[in-house]
Protein backbone atom coordinates (compact mmCIF):
# COMPACT_ATOMS: atom_id res chain seq x y z
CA UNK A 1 1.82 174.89 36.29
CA UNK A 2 -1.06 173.09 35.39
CA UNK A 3 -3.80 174.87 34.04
CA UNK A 4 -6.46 174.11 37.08
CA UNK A 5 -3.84 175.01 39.55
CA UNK A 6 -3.53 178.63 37.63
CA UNK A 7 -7.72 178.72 37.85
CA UNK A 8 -7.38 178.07 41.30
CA UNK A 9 -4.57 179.87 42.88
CA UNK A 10 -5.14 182.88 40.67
CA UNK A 11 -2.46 185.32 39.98
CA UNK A 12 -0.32 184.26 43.41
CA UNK A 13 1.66 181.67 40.87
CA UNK A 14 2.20 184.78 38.08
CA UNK A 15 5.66 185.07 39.36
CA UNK A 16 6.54 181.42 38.32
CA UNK A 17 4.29 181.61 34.99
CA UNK A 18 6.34 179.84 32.29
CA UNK A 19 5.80 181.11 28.75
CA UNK A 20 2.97 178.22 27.92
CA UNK A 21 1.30 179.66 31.09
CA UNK A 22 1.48 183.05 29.72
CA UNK A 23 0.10 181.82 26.20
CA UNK A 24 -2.79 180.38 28.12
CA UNK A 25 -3.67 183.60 29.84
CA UNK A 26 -3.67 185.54 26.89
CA UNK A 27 -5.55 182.80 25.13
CA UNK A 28 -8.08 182.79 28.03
CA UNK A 29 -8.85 186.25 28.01
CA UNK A 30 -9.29 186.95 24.04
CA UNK A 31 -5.87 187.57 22.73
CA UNK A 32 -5.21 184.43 21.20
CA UNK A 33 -3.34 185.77 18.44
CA UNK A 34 -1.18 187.31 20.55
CA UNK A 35 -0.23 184.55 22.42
CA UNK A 36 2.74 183.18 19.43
CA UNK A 37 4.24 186.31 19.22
CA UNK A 38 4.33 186.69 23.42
CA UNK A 39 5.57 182.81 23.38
CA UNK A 40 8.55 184.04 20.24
CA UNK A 41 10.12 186.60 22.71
CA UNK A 42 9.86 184.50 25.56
CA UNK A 43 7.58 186.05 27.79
CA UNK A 44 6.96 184.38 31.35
CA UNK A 45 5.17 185.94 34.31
CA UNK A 46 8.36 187.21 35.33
CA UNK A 47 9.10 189.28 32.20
CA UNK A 48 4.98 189.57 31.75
CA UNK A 49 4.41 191.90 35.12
CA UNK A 50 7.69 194.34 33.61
CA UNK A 51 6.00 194.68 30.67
CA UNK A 52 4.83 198.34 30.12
CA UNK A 53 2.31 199.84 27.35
CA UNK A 54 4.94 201.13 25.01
CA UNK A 55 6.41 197.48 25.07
CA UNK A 56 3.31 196.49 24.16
CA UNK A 57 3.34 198.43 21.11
CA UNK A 58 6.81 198.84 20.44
CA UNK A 59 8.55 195.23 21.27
CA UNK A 60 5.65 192.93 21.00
CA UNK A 61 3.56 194.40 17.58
CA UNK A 62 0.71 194.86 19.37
CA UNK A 63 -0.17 198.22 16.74
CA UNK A 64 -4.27 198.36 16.71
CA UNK A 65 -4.58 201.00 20.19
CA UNK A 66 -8.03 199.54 20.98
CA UNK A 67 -6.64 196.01 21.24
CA UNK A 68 -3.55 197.61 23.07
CA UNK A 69 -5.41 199.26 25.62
CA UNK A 70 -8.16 196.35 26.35
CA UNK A 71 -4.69 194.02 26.89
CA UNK A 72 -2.58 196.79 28.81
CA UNK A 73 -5.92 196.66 31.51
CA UNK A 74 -5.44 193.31 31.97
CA UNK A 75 -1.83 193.26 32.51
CA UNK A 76 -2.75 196.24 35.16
CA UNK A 77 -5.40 194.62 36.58
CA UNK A 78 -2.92 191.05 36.86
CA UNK A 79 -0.36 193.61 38.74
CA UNK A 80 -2.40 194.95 40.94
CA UNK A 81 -2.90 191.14 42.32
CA UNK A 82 -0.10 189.46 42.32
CA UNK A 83 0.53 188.18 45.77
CA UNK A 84 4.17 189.04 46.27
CA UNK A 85 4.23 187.26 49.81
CA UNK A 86 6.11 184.73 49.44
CA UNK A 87 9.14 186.66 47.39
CA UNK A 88 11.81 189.48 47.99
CA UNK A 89 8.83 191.63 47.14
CA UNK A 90 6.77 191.68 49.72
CA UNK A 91 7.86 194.31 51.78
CA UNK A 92 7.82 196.43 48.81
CA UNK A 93 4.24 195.56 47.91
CA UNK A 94 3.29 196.00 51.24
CA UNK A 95 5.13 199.64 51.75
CA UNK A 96 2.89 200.35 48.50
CA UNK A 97 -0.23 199.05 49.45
CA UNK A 98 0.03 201.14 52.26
CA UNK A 99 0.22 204.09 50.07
CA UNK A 100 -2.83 203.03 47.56
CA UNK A 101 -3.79 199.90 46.24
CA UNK A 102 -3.20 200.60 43.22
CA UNK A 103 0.36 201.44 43.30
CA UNK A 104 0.79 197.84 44.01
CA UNK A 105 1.48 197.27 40.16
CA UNK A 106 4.82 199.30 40.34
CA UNK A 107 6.39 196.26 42.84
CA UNK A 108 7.52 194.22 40.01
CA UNK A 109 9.08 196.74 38.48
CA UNK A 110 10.92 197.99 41.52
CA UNK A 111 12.56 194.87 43.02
């Protein structure tokens, strides 16, 4: 994706984020030495919105909690809007908004 079409569509294209798009988003929001290590393992918007804290810590070196936590919000806050409309998702997303909005982050991780 190109990088205006991320600022403009927002987080409905995180699905199809390739692992330069994820570098970018990591870079854009102030973990820009992060972004290598995230591009190493291969981490695209697909494998980003699986990603859990202990990941974080435990697969991806992120070690200093402060910086862990300030990421881990982000991802959270990137979960919670992710349009899942237009995938096998939706339903799922839906059933959970439903519930609360902000048990829309677990969709990812349950289709």
């Amino acid at each position: 994706f190109a990088r205006e079409e991320m600022e403009e569509e927002g987080v409905e294209t995180v699905l199809s984020w390739s692992v330069e798009d994820v570098a970018w988003w990591l870079e854009r929001r102030g973990f820009a030495d992060l972004a290598e290590t995230f591009s190493e393992m291969l981490v695209n918007g697909d494998l980003l919105l699986q990603l859990s804290e202990k990941d974080l810590k435990e697969d991806l070196g992120v070690r200093n909690g402060i910086v862990r936590k300030r990421l881990w919000r982000e991802l959270r806050k990137l979960m919670r809007n992710v349009d899942y409309s237009l995938s096998e998702g939706e339903s799922t997303a839906q059933f959970l908004r439903n519930i609360s909005s902000e048990m829309v982050k677990y969709t990812h991780r349950l289709v």
